[in-house]
PDB file of N, CA and C in Angstrom:
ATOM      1  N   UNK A   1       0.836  -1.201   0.000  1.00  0.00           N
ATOM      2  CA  UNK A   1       0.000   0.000   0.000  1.00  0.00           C
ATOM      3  C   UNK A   1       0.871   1.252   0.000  1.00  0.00           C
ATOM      4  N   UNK A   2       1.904   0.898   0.782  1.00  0.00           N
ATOM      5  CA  UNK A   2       3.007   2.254   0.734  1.00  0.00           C
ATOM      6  C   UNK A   2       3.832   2.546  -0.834  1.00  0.00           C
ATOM      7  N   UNK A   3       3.743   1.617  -1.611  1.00  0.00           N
ATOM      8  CA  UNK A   3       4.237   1.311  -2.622  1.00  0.00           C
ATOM      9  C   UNK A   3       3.463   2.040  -3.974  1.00  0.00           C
ATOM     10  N   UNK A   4       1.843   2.006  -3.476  1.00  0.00           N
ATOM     11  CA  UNK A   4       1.349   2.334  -4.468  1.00  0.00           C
ATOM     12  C   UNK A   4       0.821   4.296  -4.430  1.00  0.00           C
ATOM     13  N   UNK A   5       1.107   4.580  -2.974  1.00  0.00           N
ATOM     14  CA  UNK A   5       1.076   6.074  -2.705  1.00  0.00           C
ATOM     15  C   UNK A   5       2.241   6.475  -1.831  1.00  0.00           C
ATOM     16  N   UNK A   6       3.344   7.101  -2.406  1.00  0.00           N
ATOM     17  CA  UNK A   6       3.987   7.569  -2.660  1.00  0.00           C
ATOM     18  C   UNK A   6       4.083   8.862  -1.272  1.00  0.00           C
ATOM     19  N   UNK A   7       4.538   8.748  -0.226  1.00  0.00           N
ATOM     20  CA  UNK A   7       4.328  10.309   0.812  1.00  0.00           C
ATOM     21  C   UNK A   7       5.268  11.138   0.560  1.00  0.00           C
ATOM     22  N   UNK A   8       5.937  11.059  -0.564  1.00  0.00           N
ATOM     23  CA  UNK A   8       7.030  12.195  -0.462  1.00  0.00           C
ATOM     24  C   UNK A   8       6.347  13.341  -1.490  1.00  0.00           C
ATOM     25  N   UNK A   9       4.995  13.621  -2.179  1.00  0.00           N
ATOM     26  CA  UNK A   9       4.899  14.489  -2.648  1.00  0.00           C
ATOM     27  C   UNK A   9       3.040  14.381  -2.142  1.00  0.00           C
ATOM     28  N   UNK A  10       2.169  13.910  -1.138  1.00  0.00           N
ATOM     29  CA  UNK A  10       1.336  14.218  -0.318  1.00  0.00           C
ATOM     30  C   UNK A  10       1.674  14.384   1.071  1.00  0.00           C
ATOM     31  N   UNK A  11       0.926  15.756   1.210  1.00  0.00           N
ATOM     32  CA  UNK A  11       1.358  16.533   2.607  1.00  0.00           C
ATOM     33  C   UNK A  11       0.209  16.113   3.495  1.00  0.00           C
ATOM     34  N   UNK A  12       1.246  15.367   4.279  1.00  0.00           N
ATOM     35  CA  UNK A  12       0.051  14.830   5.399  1.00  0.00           C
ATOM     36  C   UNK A  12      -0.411  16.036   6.183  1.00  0.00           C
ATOM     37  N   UNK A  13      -2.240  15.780   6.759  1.00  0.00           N
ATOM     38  CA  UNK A  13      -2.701  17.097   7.102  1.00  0.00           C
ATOM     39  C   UNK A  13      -2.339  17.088   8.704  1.00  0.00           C
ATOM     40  N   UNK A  14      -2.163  18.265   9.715  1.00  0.00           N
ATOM     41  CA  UNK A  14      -2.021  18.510  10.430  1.00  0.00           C
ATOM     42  C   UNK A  14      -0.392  17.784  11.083  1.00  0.00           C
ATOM     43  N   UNK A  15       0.184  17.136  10.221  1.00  0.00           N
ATOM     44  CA  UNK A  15       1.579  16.771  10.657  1.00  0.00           C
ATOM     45  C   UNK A  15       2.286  17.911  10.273  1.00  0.00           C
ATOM     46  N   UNK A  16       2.240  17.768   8.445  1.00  0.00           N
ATOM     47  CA  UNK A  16       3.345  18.780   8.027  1.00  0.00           C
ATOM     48  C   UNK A  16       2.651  20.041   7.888  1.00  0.00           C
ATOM     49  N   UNK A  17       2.849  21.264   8.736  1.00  0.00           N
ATOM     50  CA  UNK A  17       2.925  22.558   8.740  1.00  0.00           C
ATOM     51  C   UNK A  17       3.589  23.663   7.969  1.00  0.00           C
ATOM     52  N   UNK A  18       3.972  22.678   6.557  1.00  0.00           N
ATOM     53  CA  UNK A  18       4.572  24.037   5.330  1.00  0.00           C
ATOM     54  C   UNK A  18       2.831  24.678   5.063  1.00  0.00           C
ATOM     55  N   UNK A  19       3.215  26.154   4.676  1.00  0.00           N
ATOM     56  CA  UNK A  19       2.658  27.076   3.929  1.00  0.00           C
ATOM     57  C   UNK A  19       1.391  26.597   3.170  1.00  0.00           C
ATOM     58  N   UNK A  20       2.598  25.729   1.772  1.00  0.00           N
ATOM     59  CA  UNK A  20       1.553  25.164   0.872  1.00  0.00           C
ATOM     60  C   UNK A  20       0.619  24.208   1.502  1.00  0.00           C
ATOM     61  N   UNK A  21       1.037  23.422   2.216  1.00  0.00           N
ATOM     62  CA  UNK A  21      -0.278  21.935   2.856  1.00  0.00           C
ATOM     63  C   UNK A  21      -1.027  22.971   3.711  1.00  0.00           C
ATOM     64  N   UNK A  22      -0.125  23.746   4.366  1.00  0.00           N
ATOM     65  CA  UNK A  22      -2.146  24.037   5.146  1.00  0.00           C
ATOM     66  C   UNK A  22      -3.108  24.974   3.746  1.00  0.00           C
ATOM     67  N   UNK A  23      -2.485  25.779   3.495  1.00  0.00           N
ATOM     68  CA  UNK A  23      -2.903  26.284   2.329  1.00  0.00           C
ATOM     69  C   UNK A  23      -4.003  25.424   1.778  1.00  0.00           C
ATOM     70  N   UNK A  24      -3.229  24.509   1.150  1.00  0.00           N
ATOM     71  CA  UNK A  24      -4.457  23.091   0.393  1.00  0.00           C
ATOM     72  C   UNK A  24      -5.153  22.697   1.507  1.00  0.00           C
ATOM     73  N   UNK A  25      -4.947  22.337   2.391  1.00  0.00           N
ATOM     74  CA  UNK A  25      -5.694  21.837   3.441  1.00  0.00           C
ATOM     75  C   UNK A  25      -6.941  22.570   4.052  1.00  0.00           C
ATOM     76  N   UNK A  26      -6.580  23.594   4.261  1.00  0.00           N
ATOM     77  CA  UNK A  26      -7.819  24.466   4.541  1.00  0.00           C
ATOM     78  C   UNK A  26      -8.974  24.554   3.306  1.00  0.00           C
ATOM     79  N   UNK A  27      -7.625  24.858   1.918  1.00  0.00           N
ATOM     80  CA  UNK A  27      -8.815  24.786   0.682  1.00  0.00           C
ATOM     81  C   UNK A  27     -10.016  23.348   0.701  1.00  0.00           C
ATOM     82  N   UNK A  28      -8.961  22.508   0.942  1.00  0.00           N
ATOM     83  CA  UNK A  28     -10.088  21.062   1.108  1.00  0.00           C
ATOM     84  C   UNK A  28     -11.095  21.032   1.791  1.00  0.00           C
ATOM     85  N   UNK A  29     -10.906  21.871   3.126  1.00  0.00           N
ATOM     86  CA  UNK A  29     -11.633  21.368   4.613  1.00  0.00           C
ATOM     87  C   UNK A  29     -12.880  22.499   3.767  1.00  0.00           C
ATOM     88  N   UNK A  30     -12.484  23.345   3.194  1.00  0.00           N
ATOM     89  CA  UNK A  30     -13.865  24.216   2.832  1.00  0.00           C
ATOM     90  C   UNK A  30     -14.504  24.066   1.886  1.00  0.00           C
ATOM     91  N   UNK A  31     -14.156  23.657   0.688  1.00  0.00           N
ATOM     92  CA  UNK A  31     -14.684  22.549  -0.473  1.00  0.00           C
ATOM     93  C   UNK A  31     -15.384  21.854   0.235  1.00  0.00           C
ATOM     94  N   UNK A  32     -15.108  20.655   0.823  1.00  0.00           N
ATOM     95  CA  UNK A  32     -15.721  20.162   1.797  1.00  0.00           C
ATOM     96  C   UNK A  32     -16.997  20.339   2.339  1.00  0.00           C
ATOM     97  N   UNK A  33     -16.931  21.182   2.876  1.00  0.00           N
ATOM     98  CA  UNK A  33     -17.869  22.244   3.631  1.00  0.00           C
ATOM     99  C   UNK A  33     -18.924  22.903   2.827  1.00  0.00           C
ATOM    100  N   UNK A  34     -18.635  23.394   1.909  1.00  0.00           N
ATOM    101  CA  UNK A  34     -19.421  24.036   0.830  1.00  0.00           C
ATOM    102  C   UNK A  34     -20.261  23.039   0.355  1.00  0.00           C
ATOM    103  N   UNK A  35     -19.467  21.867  -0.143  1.00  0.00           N
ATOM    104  CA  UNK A  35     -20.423  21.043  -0.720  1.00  0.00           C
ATOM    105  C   UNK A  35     -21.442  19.790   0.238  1.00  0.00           C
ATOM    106  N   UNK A  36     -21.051  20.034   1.364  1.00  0.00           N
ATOM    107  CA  UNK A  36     -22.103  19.352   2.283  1.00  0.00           C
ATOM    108  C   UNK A  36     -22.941  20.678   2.457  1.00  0.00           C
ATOM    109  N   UNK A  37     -22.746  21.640   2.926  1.00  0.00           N
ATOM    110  CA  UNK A  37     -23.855  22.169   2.832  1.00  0.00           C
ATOM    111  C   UNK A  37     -24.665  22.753   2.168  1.00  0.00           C
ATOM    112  N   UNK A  38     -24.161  23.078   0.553  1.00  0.00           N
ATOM    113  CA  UNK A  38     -25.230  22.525  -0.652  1.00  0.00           C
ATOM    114  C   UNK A  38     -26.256  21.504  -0.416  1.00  0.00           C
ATOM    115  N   UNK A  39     -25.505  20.382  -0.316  1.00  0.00           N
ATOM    116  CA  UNK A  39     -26.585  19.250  -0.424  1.00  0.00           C
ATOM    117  C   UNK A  39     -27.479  18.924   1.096  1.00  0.00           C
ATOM    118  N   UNK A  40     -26.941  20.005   1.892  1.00  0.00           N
ATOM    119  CA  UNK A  40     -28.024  20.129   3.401  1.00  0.00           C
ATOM    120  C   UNK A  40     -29.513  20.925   2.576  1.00  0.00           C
ATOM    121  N   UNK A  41     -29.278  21.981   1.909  1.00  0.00           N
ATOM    122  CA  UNK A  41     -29.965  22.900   1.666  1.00  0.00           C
ATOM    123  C   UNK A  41     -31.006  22.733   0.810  1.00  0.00           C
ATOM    124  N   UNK A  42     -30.231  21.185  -0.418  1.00  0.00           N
ATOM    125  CA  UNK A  42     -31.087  20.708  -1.428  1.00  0.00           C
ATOM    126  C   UNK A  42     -32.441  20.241  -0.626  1.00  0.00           C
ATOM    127  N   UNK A  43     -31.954  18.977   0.280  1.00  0.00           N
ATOM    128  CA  UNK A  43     -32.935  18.330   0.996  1.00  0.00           C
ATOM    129  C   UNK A  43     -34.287  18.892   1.683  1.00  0.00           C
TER     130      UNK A  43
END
């Protein structure tokens, strides 16, 4: 499994603290977010 994903170019969340990963990370956590609560709103 380690073989087939690769950690030297995914930034694990809340370990690694560069710039860019929280950057993406936050972008995710709110994507995320946005789109659950779209589909709260559909219902």
């Amino acid at each position: 499994n380690i073989a087939l994903v690769p950690l030297t170019g995914i930034p694990l969340p809340f370990i690694s603290y560069g710039g860019t990963s929280l950057l993406f990370l936050m972008a995710g956590i709110g994507i995320l977010l946005n789109i659950s609560k779209q589909a709260n709103l559909e219902h």
